[in-house]
C-alpha atoms as a PDB file:
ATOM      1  CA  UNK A   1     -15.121 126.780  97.345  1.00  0.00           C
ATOM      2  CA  UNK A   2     -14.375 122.885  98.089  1.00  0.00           C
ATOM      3  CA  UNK A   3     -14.437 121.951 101.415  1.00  0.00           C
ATOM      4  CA  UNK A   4     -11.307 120.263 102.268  1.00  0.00           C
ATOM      5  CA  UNK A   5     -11.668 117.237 104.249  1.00  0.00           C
ATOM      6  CA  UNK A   6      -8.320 116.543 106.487  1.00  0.00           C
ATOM      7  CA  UNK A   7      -7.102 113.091 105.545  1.00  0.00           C
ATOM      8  CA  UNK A   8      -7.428 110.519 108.346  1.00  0.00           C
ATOM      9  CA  UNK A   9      -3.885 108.610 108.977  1.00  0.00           C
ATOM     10  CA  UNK A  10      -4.140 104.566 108.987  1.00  0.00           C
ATOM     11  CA  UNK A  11      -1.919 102.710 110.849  1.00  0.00           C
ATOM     12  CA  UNK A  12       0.200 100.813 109.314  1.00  0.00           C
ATOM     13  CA  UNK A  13      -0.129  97.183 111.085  1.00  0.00           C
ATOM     14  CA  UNK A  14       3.753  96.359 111.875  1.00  0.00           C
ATOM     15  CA  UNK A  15       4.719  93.531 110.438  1.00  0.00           C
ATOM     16  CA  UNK A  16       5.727  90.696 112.620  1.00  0.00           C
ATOM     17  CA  UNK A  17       9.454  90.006 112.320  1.00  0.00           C
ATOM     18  CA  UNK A  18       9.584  86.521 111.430  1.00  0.00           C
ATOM     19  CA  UNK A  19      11.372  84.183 114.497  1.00  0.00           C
ATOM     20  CA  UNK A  20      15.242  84.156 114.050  1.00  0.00           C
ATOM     21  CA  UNK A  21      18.029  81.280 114.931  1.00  0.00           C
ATOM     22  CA  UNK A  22      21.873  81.956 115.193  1.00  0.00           C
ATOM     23  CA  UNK A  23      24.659  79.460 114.722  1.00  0.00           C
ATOM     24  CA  UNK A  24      27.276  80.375 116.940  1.00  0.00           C
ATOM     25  CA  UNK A  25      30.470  78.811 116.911  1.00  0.00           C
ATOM     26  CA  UNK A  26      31.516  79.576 121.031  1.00  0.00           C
ATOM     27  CA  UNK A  27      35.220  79.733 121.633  1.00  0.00           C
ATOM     28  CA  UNK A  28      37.055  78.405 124.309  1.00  0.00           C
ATOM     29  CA  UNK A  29      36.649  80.439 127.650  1.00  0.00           C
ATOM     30  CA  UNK A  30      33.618  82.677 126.931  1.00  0.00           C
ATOM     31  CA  UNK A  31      30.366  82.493 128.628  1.00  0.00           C
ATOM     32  CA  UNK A  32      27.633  81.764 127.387  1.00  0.00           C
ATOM     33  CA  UNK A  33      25.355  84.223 128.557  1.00  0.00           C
ATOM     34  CA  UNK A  34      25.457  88.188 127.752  1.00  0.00           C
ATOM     35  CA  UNK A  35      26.570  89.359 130.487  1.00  0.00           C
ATOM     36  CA  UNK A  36      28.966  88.723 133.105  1.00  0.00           C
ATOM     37  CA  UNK A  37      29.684  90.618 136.753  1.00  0.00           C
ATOM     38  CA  UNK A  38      33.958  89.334 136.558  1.00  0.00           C
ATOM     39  CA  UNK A  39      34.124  91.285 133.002  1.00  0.00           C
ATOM     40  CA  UNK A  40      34.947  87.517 131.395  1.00  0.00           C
ATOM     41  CA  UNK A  41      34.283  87.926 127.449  1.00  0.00           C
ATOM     42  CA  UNK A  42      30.552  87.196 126.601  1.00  0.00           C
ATOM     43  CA  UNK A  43      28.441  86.203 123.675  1.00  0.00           C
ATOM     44  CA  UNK A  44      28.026  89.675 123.418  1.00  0.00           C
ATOM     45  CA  UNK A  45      31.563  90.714 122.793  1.00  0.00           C
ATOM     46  CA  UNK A  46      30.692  88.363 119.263  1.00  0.00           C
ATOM     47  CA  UNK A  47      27.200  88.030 118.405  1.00  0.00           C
ATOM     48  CA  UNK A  48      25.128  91.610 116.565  1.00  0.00           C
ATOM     49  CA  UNK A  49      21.709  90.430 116.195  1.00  0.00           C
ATOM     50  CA  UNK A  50      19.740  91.818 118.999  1.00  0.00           C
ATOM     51  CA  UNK A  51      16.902  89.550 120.743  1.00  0.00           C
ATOM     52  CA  UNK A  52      18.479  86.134 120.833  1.00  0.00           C
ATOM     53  CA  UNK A  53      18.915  83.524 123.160  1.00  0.00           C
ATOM     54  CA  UNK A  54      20.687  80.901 123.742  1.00  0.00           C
ATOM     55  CA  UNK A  55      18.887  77.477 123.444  1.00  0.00           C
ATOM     56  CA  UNK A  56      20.800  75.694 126.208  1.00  0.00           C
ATOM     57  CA  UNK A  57      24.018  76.215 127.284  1.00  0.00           C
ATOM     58  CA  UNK A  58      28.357  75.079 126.686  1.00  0.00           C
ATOM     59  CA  UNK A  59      30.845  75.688 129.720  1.00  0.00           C
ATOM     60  CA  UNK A  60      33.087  78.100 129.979  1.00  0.00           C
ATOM     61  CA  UNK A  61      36.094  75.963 129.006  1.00  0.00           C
ATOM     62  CA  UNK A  62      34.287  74.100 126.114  1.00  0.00           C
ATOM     63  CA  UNK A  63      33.671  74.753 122.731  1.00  0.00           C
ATOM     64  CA  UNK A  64      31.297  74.429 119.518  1.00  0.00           C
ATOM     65  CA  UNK A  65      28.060  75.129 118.388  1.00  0.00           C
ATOM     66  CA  UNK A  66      25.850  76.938 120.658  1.00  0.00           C
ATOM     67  CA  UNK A  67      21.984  77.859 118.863  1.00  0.00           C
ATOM     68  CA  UNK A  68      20.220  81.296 119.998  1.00  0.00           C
ATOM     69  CA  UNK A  69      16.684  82.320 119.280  1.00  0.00           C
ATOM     70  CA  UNK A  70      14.241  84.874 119.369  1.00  0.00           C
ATOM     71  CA  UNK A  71      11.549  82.452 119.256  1.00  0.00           C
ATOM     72  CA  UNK A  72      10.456  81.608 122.918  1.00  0.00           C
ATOM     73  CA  UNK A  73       8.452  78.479 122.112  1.00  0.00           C
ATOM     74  CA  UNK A  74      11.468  76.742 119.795  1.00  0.00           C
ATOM     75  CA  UNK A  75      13.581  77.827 122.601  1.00  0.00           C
ATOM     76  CA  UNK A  76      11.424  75.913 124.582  1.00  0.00           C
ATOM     77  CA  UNK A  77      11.062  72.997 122.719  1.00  0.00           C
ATOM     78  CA  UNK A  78      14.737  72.527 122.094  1.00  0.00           C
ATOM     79  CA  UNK A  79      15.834  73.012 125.760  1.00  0.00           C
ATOM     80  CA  UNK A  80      12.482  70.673 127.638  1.00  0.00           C
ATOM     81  CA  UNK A  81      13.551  67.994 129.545  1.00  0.00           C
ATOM     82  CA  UNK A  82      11.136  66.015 127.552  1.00  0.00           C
ATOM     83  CA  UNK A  83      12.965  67.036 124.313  1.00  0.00           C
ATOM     84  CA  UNK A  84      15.604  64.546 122.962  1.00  0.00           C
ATOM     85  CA  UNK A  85      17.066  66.647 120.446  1.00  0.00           C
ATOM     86  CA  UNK A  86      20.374  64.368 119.746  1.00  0.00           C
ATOM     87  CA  UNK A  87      23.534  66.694 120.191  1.00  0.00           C
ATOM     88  CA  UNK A  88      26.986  65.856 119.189  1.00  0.00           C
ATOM     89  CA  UNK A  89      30.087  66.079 120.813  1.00  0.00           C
ATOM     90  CA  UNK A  90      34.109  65.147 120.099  1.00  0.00           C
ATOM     91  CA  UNK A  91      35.837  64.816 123.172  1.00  0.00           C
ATOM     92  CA  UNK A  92      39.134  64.077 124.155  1.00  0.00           C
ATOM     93  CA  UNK A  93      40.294  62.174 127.053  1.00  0.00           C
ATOM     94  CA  UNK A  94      42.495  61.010 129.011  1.00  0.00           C
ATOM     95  CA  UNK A  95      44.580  57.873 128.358  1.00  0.00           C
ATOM     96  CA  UNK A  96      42.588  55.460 126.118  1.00  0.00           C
ATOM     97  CA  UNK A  97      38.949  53.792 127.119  1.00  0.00           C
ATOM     98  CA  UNK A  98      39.070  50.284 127.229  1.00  0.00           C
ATOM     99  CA  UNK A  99      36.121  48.323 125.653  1.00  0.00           C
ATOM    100  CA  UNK A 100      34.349  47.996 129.182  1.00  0.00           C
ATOM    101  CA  UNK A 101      34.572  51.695 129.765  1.00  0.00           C
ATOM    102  CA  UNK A 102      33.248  52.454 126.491  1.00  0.00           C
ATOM    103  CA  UNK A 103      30.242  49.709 127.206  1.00  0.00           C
ATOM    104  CA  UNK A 104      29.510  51.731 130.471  1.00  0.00           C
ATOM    105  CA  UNK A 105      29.278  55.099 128.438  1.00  0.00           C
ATOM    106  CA  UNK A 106      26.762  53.453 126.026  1.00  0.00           C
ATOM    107  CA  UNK A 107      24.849  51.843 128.514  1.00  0.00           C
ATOM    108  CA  UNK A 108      24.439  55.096 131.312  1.00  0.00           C
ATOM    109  CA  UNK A 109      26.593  55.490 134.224  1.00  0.00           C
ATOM    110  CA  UNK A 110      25.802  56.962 137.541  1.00  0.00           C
ATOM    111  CA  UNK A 111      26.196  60.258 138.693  1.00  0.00           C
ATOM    112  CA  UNK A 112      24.472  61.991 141.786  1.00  0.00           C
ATOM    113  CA  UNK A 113      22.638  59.709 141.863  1.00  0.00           C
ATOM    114  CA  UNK A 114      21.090  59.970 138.425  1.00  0.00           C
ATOM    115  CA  UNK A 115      21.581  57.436 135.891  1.00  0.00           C
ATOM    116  CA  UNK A 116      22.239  59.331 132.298  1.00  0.00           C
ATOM    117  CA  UNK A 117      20.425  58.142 129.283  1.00  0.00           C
ATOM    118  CA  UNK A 118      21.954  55.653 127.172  1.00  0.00           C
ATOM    119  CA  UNK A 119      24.310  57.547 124.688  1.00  0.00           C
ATOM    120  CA  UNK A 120      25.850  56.663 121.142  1.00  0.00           C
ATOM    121  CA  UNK A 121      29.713  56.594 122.032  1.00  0.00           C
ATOM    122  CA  UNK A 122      32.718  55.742 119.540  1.00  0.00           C
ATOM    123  CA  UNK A 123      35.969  55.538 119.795  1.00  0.00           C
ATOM    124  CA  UNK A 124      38.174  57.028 117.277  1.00  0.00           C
ATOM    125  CA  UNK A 125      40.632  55.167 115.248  1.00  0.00           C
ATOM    126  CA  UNK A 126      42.029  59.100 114.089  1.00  0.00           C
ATOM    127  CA  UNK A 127      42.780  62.179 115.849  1.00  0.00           C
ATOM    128  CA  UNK A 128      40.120  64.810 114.187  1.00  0.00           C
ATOM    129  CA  UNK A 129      41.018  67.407 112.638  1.00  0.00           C
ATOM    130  CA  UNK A 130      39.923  70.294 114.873  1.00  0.00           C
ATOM    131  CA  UNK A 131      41.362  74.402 115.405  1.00  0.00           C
ATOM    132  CA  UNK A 132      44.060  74.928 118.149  1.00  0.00           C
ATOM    133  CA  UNK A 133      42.813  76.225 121.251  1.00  0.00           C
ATOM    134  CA  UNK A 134      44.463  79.480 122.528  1.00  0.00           C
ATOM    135  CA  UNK A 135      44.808  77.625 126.160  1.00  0.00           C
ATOM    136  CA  UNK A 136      46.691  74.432 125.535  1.00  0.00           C
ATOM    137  CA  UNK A 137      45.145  71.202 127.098  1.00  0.00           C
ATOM    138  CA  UNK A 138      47.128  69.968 129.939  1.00  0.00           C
ATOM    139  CA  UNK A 139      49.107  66.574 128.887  1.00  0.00           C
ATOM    140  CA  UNK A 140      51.453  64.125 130.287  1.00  0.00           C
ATOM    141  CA  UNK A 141      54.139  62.773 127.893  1.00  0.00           C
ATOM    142  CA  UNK A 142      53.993  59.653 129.214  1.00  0.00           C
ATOM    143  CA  UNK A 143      50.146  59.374 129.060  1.00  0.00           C
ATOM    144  CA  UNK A 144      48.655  58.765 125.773  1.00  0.00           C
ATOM    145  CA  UNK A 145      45.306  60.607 124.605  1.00  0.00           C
ATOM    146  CA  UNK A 146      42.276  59.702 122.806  1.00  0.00           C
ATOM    147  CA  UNK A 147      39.319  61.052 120.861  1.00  0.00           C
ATOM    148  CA  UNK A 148      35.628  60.071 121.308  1.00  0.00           C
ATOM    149  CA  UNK A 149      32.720  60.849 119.355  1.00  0.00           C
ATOM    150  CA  UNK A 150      29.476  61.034 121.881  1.00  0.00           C
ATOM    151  CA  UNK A 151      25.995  61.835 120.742  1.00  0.00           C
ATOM    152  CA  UNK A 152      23.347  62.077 123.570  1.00  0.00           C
ATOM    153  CA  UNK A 153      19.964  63.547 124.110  1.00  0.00           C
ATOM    154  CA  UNK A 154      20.792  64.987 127.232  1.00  0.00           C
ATOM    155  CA  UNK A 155      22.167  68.426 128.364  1.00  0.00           C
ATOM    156  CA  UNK A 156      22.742  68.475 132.238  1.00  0.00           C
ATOM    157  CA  UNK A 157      25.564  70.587 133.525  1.00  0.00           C
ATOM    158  CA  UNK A 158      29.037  69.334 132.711  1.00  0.00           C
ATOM    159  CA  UNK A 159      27.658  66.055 131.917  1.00  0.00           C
ATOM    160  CA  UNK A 160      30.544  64.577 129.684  1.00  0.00           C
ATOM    161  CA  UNK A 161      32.942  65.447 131.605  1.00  0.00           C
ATOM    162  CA  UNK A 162      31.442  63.575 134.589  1.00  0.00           C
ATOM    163  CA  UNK A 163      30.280  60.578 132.693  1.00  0.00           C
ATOM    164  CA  UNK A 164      34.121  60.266 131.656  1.00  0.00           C
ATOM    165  CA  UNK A 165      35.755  60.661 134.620  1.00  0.00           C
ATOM    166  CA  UNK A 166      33.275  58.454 136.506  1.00  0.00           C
ATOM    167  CA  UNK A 167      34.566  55.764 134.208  1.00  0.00           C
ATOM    168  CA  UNK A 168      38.248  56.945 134.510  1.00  0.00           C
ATOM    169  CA  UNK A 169      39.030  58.893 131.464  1.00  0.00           C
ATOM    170  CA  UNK A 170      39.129  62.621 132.445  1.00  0.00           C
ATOM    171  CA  UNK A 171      38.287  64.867 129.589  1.00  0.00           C
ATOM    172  CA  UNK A 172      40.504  67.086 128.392  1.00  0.00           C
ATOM    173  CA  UNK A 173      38.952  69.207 125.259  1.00  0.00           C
ATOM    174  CA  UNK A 174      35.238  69.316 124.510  1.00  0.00           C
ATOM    175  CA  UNK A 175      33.993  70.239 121.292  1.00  0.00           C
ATOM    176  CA  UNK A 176      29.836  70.235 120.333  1.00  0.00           C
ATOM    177  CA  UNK A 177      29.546  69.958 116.743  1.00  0.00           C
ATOM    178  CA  UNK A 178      25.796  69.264 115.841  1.00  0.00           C
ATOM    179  CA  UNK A 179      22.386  69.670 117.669  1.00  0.00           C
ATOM    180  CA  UNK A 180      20.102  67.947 116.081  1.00  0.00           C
ATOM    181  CA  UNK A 181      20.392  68.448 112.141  1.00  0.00           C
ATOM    182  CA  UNK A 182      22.112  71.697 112.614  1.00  0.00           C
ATOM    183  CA  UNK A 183      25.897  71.049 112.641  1.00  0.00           C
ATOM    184  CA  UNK A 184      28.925  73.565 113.159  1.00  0.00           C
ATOM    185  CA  UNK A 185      30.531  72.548 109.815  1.00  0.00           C
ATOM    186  CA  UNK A 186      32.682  75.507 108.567  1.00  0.00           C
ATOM    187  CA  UNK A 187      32.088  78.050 111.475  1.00  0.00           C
ATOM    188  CA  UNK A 188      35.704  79.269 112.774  1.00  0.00           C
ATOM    189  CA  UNK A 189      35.608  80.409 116.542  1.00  0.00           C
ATOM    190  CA  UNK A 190      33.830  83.394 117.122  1.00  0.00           C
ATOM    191  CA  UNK A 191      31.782  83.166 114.284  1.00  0.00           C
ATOM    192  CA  UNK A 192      28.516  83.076 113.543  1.00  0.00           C
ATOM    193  CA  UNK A 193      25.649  83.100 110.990  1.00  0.00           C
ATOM    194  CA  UNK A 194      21.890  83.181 110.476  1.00  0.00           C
ATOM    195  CA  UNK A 195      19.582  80.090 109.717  1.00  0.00           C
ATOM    196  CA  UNK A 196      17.676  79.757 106.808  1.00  0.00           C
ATOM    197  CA  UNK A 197      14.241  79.001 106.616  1.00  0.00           C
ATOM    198  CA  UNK A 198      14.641  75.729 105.743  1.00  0.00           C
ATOM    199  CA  UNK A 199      16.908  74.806 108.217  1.00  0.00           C
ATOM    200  CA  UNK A 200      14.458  76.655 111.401  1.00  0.00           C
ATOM    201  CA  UNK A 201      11.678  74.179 110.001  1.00  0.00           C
ATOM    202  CA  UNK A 202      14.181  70.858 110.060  1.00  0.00           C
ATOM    203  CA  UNK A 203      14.926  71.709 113.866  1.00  0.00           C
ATOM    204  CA  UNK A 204      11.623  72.329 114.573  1.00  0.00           C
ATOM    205  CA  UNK A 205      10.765  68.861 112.908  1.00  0.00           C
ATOM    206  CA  UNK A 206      13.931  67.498 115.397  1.00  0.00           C
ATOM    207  CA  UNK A 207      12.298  68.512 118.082  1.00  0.00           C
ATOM    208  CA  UNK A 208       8.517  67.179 117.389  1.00  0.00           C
ATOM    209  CA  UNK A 209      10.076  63.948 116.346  1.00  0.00           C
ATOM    210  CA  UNK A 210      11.927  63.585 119.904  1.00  0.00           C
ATOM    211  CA  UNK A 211       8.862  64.498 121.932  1.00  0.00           C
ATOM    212  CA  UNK A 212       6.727  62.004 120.113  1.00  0.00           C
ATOM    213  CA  UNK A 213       8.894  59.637 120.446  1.00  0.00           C
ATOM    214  CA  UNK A 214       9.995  60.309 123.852  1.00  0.00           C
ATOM    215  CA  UNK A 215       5.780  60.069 125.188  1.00  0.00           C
ATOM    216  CA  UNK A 216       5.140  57.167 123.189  1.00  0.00           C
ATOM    217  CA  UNK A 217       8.771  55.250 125.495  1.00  0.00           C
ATOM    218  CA  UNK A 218       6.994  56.554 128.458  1.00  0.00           C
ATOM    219  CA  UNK A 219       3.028  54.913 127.644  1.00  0.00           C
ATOM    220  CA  UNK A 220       4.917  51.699 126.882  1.00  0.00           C
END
């Protein structure tokens, strides 16, 4: 009679889950976190896919494209000071910037005693076309408003609105519609999408390009 031979189980190796990056288009007055102790509505309340975080942050009251990851280092890499990662913003203001307002935008102002980086910072000639917001902006009748188009490498708390209203233009709406060469494009409010491949390896090339460049402005 055979002997039978019990069969010896191999593990299957699991099969590392390749990194993942969300588009998120964050309303208007949600965190940007998961949680929140005062029960305010949370990227959780919208986003499905389970292991992500953000790459960097929008305030409460702004609006746009936020990125989330599961990949620490390109979380990393996109949110180090020493990354320039351009970002894109249309903000509204106040009243309209006069050309030496505008010139101190470009050039850096100071706030806290920290000079920002030189932005790119255009004024424009047309009111975008943009979604309403469910909270109104706040505007005078009398006071005229205008539309800016700001792209900066920086990311420091509420830094637009402070480099506006240190040059007298409060801002009023705050939209972010690219980081890097990942832009908002059709995303409606609340919704979000998965990147491709393609589009993981751009921003990764983003972010290699900044650092590079950024060491080789500091040896100089």
């Amino acid at each position: 009679m055979p002997v039978s031979h019990p069969r010896q189980s191999q593990a299957t190796p699991t099969k590392k889950r390749p990194p993942r990056v969300v588009a998120f288009h964050k309303p208007y007055g949600v965190l940007c976190a998961f949680t929140d102790r005062l029960g305010r509505s949370t990227l959780a309340d919208f986003i499905e896919v389970p292991d992500v975080y953000p790459m960097g942050r929008l305030d409460y009251d702004s609006e746009g494209l936020v990125l989330l990851t599961s990949d620490g280092r390109l979380q990393q890499q996109v949110t180090h000071p020493r990354s320039k990662v351009w970002k894109e913003y249309l903000v509204q203001v106040e009243r309209v910037p006069d050309p030496a307002a505008l010139r101190r935008l470009r050039r850096g102002v100071v706030i806290r005693s920290h000079r920002t980086r030189p932005a790119e910072v255009r004024l424009l000639r047309e009111e975008p076309t943009v979604w309403p917001r469910p909270v109104p902006i706040r505007v005078r009748k009398t006071v005229p408003t205008a539309w800016l188009r700001i792209h900066l490498h920086e990311g420091k708390n509420r830094q637009i609105r402070r480099m506006t209203a240190a040059v007298g233009y409060p801002t009023l709406r705050l939209i972010r519609i690219a980081i890097g060469p990942i832009r908002l494009d059709r995303l409606q409010p609340g919704q979000w999408r998965v990147l491709r491949s393609d589009e993981i390896r751009r921003l990764r090339a983003a972010c290699a390009r900044s650092i590079e460049v950024d060491s080789g402005h500091t040896a100089s």
